[in-house]
Protein backbone atom coordinates (compact mmCIF):
# COMPACT_ATOMS: atom_id res chain seq x y z
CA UNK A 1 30.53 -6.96 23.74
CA UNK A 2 28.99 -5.38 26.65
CA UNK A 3 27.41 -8.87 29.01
CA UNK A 4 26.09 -8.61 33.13
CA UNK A 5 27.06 -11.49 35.74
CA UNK A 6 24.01 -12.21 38.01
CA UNK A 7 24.75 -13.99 40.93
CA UNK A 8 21.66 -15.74 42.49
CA UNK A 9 19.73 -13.70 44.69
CA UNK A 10 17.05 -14.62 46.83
CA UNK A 11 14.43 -11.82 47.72
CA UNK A 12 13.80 -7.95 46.49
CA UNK A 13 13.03 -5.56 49.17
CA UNK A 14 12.61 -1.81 49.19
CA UNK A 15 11.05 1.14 47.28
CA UNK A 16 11.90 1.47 43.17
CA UNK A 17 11.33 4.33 40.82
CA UNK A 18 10.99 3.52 37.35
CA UNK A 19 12.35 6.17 34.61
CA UNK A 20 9.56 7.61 32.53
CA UNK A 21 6.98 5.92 30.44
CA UNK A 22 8.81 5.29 26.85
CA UNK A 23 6.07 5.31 24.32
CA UNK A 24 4.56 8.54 26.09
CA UNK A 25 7.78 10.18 25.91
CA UNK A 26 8.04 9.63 21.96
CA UNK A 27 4.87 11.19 21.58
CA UNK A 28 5.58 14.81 23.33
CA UNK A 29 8.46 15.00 21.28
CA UNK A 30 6.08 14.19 18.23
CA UNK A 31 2.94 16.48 18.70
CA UNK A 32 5.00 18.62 21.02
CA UNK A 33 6.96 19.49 17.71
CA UNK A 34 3.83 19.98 15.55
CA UNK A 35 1.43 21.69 17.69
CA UNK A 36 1.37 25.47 17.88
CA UNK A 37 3.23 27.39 21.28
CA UNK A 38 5.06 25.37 24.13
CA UNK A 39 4.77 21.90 25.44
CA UNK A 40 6.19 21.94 28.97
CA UNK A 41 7.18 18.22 29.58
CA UNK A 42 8.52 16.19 32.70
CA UNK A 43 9.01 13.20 33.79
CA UNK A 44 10.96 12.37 29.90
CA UNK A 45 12.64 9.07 29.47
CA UNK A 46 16.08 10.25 28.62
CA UNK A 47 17.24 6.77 26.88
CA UNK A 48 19.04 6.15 24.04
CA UNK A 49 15.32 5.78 21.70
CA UNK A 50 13.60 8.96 22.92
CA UNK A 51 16.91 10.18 22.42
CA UNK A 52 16.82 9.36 18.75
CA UNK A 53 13.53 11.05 18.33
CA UNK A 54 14.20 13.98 20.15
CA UNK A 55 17.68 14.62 17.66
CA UNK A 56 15.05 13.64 14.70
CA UNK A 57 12.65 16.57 15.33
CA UNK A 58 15.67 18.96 16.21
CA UNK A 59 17.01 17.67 12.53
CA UNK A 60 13.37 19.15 11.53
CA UNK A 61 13.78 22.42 13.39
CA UNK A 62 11.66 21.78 16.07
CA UNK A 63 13.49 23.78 19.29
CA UNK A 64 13.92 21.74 22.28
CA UNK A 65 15.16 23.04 25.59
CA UNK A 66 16.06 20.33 27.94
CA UNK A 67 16.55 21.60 31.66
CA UNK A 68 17.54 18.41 33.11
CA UNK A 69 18.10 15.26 32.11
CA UNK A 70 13.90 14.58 32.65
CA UNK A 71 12.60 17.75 32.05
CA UNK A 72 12.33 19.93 28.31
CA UNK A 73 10.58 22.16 26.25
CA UNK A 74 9.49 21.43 23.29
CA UNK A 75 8.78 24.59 20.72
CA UNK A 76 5.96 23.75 18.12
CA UNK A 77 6.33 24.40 14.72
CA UNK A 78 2.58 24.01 13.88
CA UNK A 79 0.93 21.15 11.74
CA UNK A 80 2.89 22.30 8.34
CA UNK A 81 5.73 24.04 10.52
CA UNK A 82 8.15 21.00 9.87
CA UNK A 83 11.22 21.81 7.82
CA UNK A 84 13.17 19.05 5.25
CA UNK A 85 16.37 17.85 7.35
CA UNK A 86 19.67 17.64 6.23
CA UNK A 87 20.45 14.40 6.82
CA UNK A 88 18.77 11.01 6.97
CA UNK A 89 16.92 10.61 10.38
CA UNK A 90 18.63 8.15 12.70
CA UNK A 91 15.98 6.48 14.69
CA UNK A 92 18.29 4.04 16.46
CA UNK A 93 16.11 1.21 17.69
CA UNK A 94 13.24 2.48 18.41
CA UNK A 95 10.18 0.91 16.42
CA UNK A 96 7.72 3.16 18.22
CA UNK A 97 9.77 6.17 16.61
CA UNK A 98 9.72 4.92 12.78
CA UNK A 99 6.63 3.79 12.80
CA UNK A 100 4.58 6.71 14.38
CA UNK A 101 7.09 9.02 12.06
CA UNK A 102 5.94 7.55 8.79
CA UNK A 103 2.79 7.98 9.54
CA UNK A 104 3.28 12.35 11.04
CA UNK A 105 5.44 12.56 8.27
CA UNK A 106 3.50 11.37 4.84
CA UNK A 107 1.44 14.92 5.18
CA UNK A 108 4.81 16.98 5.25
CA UNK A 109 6.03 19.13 1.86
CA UNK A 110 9.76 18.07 1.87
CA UNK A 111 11.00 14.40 1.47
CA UNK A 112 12.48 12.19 4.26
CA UNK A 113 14.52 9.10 5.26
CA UNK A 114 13.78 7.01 8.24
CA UNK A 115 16.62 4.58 9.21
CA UNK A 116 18.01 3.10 12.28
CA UNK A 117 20.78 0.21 14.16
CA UNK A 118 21.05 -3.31 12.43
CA UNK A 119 18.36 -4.41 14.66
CA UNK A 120 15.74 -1.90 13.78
CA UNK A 121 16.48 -2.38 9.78
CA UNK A 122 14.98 -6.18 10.19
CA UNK A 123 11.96 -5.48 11.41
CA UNK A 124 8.76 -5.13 9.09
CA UNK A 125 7.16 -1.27 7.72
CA UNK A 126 5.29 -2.90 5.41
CA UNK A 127 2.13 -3.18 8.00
CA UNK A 128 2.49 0.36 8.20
CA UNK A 129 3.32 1.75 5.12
CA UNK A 130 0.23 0.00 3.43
CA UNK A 131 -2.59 1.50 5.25
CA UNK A 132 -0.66 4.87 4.83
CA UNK A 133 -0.55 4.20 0.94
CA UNK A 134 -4.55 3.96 1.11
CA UNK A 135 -4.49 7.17 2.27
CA UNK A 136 -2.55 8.22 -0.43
CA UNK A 137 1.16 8.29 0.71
CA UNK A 138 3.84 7.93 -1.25
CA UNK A 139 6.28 5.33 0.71
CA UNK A 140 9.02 3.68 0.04
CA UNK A 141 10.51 0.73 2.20
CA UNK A 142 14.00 -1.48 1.47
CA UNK A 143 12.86 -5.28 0.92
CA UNK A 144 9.77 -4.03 3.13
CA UNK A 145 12.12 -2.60 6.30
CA UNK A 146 14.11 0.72 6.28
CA UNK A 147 15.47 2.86 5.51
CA UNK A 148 12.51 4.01 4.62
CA UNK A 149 12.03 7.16 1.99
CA UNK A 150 8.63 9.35 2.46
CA UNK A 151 8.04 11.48 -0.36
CA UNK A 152 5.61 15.02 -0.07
CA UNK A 153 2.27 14.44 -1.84
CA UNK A 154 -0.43 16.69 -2.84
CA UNK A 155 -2.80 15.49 -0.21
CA UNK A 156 -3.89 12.82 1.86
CA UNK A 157 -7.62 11.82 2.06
CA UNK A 158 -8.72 10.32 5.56
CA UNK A 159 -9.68 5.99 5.32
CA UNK A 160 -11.80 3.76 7.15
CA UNK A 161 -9.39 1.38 8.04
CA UNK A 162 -9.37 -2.16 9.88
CA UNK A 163 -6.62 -3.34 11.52
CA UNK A 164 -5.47 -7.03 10.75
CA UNK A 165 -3.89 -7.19 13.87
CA UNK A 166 -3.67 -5.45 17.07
CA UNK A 167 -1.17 -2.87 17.07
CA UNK A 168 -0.86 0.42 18.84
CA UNK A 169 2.14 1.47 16.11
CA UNK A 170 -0.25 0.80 13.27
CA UNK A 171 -3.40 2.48 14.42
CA UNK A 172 -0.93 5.38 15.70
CA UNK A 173 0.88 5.83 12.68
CA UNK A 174 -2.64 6.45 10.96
CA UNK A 175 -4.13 8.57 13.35
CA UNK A 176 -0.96 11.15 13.04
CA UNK A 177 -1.39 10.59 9.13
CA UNK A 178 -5.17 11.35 9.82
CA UNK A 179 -3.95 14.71 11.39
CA UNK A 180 -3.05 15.99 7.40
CA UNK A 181 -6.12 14.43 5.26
CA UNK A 182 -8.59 15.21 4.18
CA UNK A 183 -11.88 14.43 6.00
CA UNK A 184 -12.58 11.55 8.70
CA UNK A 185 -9.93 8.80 9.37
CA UNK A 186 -10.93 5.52 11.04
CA UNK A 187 -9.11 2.71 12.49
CA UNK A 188 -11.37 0.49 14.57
CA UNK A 189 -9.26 -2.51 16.48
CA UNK A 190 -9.68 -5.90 16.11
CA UNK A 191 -8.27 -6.03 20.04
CA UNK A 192 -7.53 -2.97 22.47
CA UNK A 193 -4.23 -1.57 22.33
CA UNK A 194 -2.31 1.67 24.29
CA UNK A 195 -4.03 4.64 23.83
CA UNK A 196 -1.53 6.96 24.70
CA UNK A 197 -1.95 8.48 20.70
CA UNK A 198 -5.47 9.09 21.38
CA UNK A 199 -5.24 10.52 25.02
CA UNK A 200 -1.74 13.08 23.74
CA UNK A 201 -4.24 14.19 21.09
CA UNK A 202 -7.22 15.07 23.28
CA UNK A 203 -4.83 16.70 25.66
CA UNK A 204 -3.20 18.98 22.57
CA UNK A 205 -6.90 19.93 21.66
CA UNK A 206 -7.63 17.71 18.88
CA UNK A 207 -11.09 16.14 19.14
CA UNK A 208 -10.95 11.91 18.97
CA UNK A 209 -13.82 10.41 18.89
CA UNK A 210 -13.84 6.49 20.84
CA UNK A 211 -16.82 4.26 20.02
CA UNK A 212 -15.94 0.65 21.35
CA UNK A 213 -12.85 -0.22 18.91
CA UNK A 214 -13.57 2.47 16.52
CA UNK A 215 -11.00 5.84 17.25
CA UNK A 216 -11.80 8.59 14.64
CA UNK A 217 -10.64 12.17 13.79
CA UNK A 218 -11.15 14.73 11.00
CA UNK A 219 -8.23 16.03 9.34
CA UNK A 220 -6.28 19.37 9.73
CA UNK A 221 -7.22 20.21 13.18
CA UNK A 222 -5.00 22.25 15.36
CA UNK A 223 -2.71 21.23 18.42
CA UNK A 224 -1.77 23.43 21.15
CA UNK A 225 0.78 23.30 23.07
CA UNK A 226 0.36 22.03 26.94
CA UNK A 227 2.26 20.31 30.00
CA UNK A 228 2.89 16.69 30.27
CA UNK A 229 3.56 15.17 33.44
CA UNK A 230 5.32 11.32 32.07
CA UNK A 231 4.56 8.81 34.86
CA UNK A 232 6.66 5.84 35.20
CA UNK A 233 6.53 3.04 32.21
CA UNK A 234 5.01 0.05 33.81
CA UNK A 235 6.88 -1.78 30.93
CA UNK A 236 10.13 -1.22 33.06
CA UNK A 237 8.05 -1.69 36.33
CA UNK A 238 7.22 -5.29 35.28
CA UNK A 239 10.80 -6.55 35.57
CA UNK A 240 9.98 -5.66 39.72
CA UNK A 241 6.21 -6.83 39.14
CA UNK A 242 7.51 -10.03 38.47
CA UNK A 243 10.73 -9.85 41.03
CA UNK A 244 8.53 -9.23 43.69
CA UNK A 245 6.12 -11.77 42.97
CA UNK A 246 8.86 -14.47 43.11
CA UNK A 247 10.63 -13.45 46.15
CA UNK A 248 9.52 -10.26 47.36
CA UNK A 249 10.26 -9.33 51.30
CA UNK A 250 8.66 -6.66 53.35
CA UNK A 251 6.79 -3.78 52.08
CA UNK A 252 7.93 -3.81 48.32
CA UNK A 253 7.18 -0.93 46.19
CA UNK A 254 7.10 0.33 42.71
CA UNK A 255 6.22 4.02 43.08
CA UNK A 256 4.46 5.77 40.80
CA UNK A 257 3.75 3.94 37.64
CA UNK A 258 1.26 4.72 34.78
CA UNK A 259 -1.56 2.27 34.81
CA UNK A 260 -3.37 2.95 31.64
CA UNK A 261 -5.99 0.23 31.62
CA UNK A 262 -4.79 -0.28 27.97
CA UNK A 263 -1.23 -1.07 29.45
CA UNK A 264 -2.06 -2.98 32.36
CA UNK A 265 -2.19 -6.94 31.26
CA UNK A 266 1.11 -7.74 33.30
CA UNK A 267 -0.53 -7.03 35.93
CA UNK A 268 -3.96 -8.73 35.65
CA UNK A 269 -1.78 -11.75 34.29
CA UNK A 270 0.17 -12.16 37.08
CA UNK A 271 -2.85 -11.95 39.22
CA UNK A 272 -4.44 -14.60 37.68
CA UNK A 273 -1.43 -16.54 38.45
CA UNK A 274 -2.08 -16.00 42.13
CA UNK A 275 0.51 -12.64 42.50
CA UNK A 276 -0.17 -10.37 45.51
CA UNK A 277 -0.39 -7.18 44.37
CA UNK A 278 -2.43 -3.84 45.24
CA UNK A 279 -2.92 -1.15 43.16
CA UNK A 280 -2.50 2.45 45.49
CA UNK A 281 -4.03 5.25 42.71
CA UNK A 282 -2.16 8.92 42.61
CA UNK A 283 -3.03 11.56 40.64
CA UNK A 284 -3.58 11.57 37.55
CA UNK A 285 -0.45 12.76 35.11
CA UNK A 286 -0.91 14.13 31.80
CA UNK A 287 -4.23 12.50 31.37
CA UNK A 288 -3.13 9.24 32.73
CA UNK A 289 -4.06 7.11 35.55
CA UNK A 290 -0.98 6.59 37.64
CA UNK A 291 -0.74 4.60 41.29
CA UNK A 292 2.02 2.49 43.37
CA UNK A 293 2.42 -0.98 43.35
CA UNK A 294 2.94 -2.64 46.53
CA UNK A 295 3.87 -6.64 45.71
CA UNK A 296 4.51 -9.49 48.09
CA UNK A 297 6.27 -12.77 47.72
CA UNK A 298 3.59 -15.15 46.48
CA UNK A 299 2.85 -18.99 45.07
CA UNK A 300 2.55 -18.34 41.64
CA UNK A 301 0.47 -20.99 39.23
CA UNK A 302 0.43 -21.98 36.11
CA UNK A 303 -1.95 -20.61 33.56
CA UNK A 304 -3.57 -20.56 30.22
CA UNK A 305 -3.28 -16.88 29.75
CA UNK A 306 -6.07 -15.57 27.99
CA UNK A 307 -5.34 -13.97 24.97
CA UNK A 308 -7.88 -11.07 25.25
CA UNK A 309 -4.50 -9.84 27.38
CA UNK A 310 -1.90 -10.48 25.41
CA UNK A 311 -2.16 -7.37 23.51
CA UNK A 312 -2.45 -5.25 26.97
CA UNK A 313 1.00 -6.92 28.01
CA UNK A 314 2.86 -7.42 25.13
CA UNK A 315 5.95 -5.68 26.01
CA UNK A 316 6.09 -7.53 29.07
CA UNK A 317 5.22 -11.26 28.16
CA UNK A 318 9.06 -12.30 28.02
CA UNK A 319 9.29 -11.40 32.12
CA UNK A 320 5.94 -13.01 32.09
CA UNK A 321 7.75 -16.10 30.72
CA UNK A 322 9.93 -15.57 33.63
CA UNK A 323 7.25 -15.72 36.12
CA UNK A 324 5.81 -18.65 34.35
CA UNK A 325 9.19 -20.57 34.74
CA UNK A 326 8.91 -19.85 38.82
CA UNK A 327 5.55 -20.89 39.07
CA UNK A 328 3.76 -24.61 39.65
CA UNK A 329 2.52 -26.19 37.01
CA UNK A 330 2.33 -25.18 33.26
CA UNK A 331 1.87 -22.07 32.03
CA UNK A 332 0.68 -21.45 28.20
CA UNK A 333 0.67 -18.28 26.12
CA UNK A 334 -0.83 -18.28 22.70
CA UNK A 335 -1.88 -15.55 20.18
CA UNK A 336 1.53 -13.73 20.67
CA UNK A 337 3.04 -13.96 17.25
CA UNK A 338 3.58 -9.99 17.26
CA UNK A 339 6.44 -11.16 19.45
CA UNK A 340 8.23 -12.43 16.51
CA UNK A 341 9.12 -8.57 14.87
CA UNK A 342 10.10 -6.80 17.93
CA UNK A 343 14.06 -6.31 18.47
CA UNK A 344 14.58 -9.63 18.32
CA UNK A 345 12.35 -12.96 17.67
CA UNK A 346 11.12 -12.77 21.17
CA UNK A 347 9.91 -15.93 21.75
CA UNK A 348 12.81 -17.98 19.72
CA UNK A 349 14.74 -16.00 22.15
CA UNK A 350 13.30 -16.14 25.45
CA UNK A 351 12.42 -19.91 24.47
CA UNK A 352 16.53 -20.29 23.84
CA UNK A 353 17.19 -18.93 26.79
CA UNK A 354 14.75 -20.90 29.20
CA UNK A 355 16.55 -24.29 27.39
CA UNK A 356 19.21 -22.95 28.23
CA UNK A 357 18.41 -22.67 32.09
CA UNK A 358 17.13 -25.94 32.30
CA UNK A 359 13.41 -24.80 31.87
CA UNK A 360 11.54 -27.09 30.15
CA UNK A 361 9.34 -25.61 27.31
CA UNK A 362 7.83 -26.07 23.93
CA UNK A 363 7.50 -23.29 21.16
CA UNK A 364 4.68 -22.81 18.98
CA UNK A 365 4.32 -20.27 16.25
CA UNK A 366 2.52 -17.61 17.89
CA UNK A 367 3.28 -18.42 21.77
CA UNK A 368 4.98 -21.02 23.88
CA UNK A 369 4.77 -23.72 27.08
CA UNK A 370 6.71 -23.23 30.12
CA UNK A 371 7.08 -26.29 32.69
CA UNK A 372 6.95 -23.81 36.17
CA UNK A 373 9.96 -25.18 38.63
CA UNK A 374 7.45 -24.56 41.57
CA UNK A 375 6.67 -28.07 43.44
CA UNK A 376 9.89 -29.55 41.41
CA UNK A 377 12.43 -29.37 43.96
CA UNK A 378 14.57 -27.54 40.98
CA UNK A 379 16.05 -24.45 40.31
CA UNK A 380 17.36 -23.06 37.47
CA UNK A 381 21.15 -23.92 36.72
CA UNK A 382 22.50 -20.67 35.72
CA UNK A 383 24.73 -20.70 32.45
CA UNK A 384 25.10 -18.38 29.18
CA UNK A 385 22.11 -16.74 27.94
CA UNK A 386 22.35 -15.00 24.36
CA UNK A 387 19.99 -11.30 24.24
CA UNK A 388 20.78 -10.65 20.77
CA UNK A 389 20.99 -7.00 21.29
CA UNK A 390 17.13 -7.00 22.94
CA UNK A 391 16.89 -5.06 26.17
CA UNK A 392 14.09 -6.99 27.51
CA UNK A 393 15.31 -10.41 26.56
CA UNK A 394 18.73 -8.98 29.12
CA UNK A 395 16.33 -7.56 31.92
CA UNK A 396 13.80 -10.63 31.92
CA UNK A 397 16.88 -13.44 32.60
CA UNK A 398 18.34 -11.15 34.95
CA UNK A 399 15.39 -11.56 37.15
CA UNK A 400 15.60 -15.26 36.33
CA UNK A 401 18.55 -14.98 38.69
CA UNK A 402 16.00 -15.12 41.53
CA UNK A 403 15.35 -19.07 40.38
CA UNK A 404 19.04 -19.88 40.23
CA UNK A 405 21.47 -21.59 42.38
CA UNK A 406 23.78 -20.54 39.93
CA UNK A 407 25.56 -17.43 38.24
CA UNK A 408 24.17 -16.17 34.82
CA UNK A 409 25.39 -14.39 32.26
CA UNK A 410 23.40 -12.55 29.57
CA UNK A 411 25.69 -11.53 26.79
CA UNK A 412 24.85 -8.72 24.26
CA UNK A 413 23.32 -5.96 26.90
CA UNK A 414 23.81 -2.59 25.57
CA UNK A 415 20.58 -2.17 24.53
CA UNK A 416 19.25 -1.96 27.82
CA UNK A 417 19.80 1.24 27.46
CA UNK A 418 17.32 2.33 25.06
CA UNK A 419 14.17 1.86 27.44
CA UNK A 420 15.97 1.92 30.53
CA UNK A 421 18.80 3.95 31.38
CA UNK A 422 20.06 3.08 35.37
CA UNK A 423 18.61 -0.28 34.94
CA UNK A 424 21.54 -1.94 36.86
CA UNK A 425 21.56 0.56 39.89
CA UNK A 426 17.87 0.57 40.18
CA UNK A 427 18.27 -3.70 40.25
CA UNK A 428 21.35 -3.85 42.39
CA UNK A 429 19.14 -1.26 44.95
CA UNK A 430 16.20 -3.48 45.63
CA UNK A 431 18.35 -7.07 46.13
CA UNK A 432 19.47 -8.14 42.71
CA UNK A 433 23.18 -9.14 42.25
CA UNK A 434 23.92 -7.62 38.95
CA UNK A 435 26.96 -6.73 37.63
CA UNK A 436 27.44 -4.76 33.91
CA UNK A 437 30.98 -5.89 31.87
C-alpha cells in the first residue's frame, strides 16, 4: 500500500501551477466525441480519471490524437456517430465520468456497461438513473451502484425536472440526455452548482437557455467542434488556498486558476474566515473566467459557514476542515451530507482523521464541528491517518502537516493520482515536506 511521510513544515513560499481543471477536462472528451469536426483541446488533465474517459470514448470510436501529455484532438463522431464498444467501459474512479455517461449515453442505438475500481462501485446511480428513466431510459444499476447496463430505446422525450438536491452530476447527466429527446428538457436547481455542462454546450453551438435556477435546451441540436483552452482546477488549487492561508511567506502564488463563480466557495469561505487573498483576473479560457491567486499568511477564525456555499465548495470542504482546525475558535459546517457518497464517507473520514490529530470535533449527519488550535497554545500531534483510497482525504492531512510538531503519515494514497498527477513535486516545490512510499 502506497502511504506519504510529512514532516512538519512551517511556511509555503513561491509560485504553483495547478494541472488542468478535472471536471472540464471530462467534458471535451464527452461533447468533443459527439459533436461534428475537431475539438482542439489544451490545458487536459492527464490523470488517471480523464484518463478513463478518454479510453471510454476511444472504446466508442471516437479518434483522439494526444500531442503531449496536455494537449489532444478529439475527432467528433456527431450526436448518433457513437459506435457499441467491445468491452465494458472502465471508468476507474471517476464519478463525474459515470454519471455524465449515463446520461450522453441513454440516447445511443447500441447497449452499454458502465463500471469502475471498488471505490467507484459503492457509490449511488440511483439519483441519476431515475430522472433519466422519466425521460424514458432504459437503466439498469447493481443494488442501485454499477456496473451499470444502458440499454438503446426508441426515443427519449425531454422532462421538466427538479432537482432534490444540488448536484452538478445530476443536472449534467440530464442536460446530455436532453441533447437526444424529444422537445424541451428542464432542470431548475434547488442551489447553484458548476456550470461547466452549460458553458461546454454554448461554446459547441448548442443554445442553453439560464433563467435564475432554471437551465433548459431542446433536443437534437447540433455540436461543432471548437478549441478549449482548460485553466487550472481550483479544486487542486485549494490544497495551496488553504496552505497559504496558514503559513504563507512572501509573495505566494497560485497561477492561473479557473474561477467560475459557480466553483469559487473555497475561496469566499476562507475569506470569511479572515484569509488574505486577491483575486488577479487573466483572460478568459474556453469560456471561463480564469485569474492568479496571490495568498498571505493570515489569522484565520472560526465560522458558521453558510450553507448557500457549500454547494460552490464542495470538493474542497475537507481542506476547508483543515483550515478550520488552524483557525481560533469553532468552526461549523452543516448542509454537507453530499459529502457522504463521494470516494469515501468524507466527513466520517476527515472527522477520523482530525481525532486522530488531536483535533477536537463533533460529527453530525450532514456536516461537522471543528475546535480551531489557534489561541490554544497546541498543535497537532502528528500520527497515522487512514485515506481510504480518497485523494482529497491524502492531500487535505498533508497540508495538516503545517499544524504539526510532528510527522504524519497518510496511508492508502494512490488515488491522488486521479485528480492530481505531480501532486508531491508541486507540494515539495512550494515548502511542504512530503515524501510518497
Amino acid at each position: 500500500m502506497q502511504f506519504y511521510e510529512v514532516q512538519p513544515s512551517t511556511s509555503v513560499a513561491g509560485t504553483v501551477r495547478v494541472p488542468g481543471d478535472k471536471s472540464i477536462s471530462h467534458r471535451t472528451l464527452m461533447l468533443g466525441g459527439i459533436a461534428e469536426g475537431r475539438t482542439e483541446v489544451t490545458g487536459f488533465l492527464a490523470s488517471a480519471d480523464c484518463l478513463a474517459t478518454l479510453d471510454a470514448f476511444r472504446a466508442m470510436g471516437v479518434g483522439v490524437d494526444r500531442h503531449a501529455e496536455t494537449s489532444l484532438t478529439v475527432h467528433g463522431r456527431g450526436l448518433h456517430g457513437l459506435s457499441a464498444p467491445a468491452k465494458v467501459l472502465d471508468m476507474g474512479n471517476a464519478g463525474t465520468a459515470i454519471r455524465l455517461s449515463m446520461g450522453l449515453l441513454s440516447g445511443q442505438r447500441f447497449e452499454s456497461v458502465l463500471t469502475g475500481d471498488s471505490s467507484l462501485r459503492s457509490r449511488p446511480m440511483e439519483r441519476v438513473a431515475k430522472p433519466l428513466r422519466q425521460m424514458g431510459a432504459d437503466i439498469l444499476t447493481t443494488d442501485g451502484k454499477p456496473p451499470v447496463t444502458v440499454r438503446p430505446v426508441a426515443t427519449l422525450s425531454g422532462i421538466d425536472y427538479l432537482l432534490p438536491v444540488a448536484s452538478a452530476q445530476v443536472k449534467s447527466a440530464i442536460l446530455l440526455a436532453g441533447l437526444y429527446a424529444q422537445g424541451f428538457t428542464t432542470v431548475t436547481e434547488p442551489a447553484p452548482t458548476r456550470d461547466h455542462t452549460e458553458r461546454m454546450l454554448r461554446g459547441f453551438g448548442v443554445q442553453v437557455e439560464t433563467d435564475g435556477a432554471r437551465i433548459r435546451l431542446q433536443g437534437r441540436q447540433t455540436l461543432t467542434g471548437t478549441r478549449i483552452d482548460v485553466p487550472g482546477d481550483i479544486s487542486s488549487a485549494a490544497f495551496f488556498l488553504v496552505a497559504g492561508s496558514i503559513a504563507g511567506s512572501g509573495d505566494y502564488v497560485i497561477e492561473n486558476v479557473g474561477v467560475n463563480p459557480t466553483r469559487t466557495g473555497v475561496i469566499d469561505i476562507l475569506k470569511l474566515m479572515g484569509a488574505d487573498i486577491t483575486v488577479v483576473p487573466r483572460a478568459a479560457q474556453g469560456g471561463e473566467p480564469v485569474a492568479d491567486l496571490h495568498v498571505r499568511r493570515a489569522e484565520l477564525r472560526g465560522i458558521a459557514v453558510p450553507e448557500s456555499l457549500v454547494p460552490l465548495a464542495i470538493d474542497e470542504l475537507p481542506v476547508l476542515f483543515i483550515a478550520a482546525a488552524a483557525a481560533r475558535g469553532e468552526t461549523v459546517f452543516t448542509g454537507a451530507a453530499e459529502l457522504r457518497v463521494k470516494e469515501s464517507d468524507r466527513l466520517a473520514v476527515m472527522a477520523d482523521g482530525l481525532t486522530r490529530l488531536g483535533v477536537g470535533n463533533e460529527l453530525a449527519p450532514d456536516g461537522i464541528r471543528i475546535e480551531g488550535l489557534a489561541g490554544t497554545g497546541r498543535r497537532l500531534g502528528g500520527g497515522e491517518v487512514e485515506s481510504h483510497g480518497d485523494h482529497r482525504i491524502a492531500m487535505s492531512f498533508t497540508v495538516a502537516s503545517l499544524l504539526a510538531d510532528a510527522p504524519i503519515r497518510i496511508r492508502d494514497t494512490e488515488n491522488v493520482g486521479t485528480s492530481f498527477p505531480g501532486f508531491v513535486a508541486t507540494a515539495r516545490a512550494c515548502g511542504l515536506q512530503v515524501e510518497e512510499r
